[in-house]
Protein backbone atom coordinates (compact mmCIF):
# COMPACT_ATOMS: atom_id res chain seq x y z
CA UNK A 1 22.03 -7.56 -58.06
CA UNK A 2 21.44 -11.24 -58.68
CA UNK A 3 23.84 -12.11 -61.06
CA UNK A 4 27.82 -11.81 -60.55
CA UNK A 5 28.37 -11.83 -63.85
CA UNK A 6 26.97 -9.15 -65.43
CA UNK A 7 27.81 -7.10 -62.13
CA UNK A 8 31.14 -7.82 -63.13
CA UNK A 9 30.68 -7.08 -66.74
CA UNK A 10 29.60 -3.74 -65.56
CA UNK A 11 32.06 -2.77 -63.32
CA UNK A 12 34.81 -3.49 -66.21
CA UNK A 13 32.42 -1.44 -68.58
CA UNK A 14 32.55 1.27 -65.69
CA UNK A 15 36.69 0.66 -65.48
CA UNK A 16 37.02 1.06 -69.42
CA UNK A 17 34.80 4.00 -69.45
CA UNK A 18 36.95 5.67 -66.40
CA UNK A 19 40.18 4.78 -68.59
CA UNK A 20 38.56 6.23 -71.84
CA UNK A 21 38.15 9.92 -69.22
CA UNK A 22 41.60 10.06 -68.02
CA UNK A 23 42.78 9.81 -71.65
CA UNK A 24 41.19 12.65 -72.45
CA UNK A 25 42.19 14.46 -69.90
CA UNK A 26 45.12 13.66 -71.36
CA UNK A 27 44.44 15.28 -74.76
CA UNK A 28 42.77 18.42 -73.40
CA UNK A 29 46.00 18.92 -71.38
CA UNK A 30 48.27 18.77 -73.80
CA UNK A 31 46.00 20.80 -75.89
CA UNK A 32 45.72 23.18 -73.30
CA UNK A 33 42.54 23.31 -72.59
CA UNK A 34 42.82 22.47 -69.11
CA UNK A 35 45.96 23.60 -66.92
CA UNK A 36 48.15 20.91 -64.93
CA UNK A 37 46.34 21.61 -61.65
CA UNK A 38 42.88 21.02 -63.25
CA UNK A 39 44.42 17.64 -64.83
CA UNK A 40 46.15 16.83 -61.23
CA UNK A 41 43.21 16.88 -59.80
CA UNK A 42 40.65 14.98 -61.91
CA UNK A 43 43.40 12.54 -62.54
CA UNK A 44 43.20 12.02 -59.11
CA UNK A 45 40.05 11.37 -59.07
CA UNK A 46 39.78 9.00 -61.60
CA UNK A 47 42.05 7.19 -60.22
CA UNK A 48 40.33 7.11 -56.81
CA UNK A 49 36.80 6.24 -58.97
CA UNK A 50 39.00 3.67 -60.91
CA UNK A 51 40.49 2.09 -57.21
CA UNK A 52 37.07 1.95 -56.29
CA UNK A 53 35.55 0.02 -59.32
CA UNK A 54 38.23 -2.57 -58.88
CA UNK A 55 37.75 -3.28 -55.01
CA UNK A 56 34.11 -3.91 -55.92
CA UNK A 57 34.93 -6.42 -58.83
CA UNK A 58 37.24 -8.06 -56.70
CA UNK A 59 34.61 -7.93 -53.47
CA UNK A 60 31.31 -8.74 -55.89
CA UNK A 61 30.26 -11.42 -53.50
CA UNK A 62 28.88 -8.59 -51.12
CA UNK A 63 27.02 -7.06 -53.43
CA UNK A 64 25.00 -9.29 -55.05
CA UNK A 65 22.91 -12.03 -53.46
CA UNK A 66 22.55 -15.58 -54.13
């Protein structure tokens, strides 16, 4: 990755899309089409996926070069 940028840009693509999943998971609960310890449990880990994306963005120096 040479550019921070559009590493950047991706990451909050990658955030967005992770957002766009939980809120779904939303729907399909309340639908009930998934139980509450199905949505516990992807929820969680979304939210881990979604902790991750934003320690990279806020670490991007390590992972792209100069």
């Amino acid at each position: 990755r040479r550019y921070k940028a559009v590493f950047v840009n991706k990451l909050t693509d990658a955030e967005q899309e992770a957002a766009e999943t939980q809120t779904w998971l939303e729907f399909a609960l309340k639908c009930k089409y998934i139980n509450s310890e199905i949505f516990k449990r992807l929820d969680e880990k979304y939210e881990h996926i979604f902790a991750m994306l934003i320690t990279m963005e806020r670490k991007a120096d390590t992972f792209c070069k100069s």
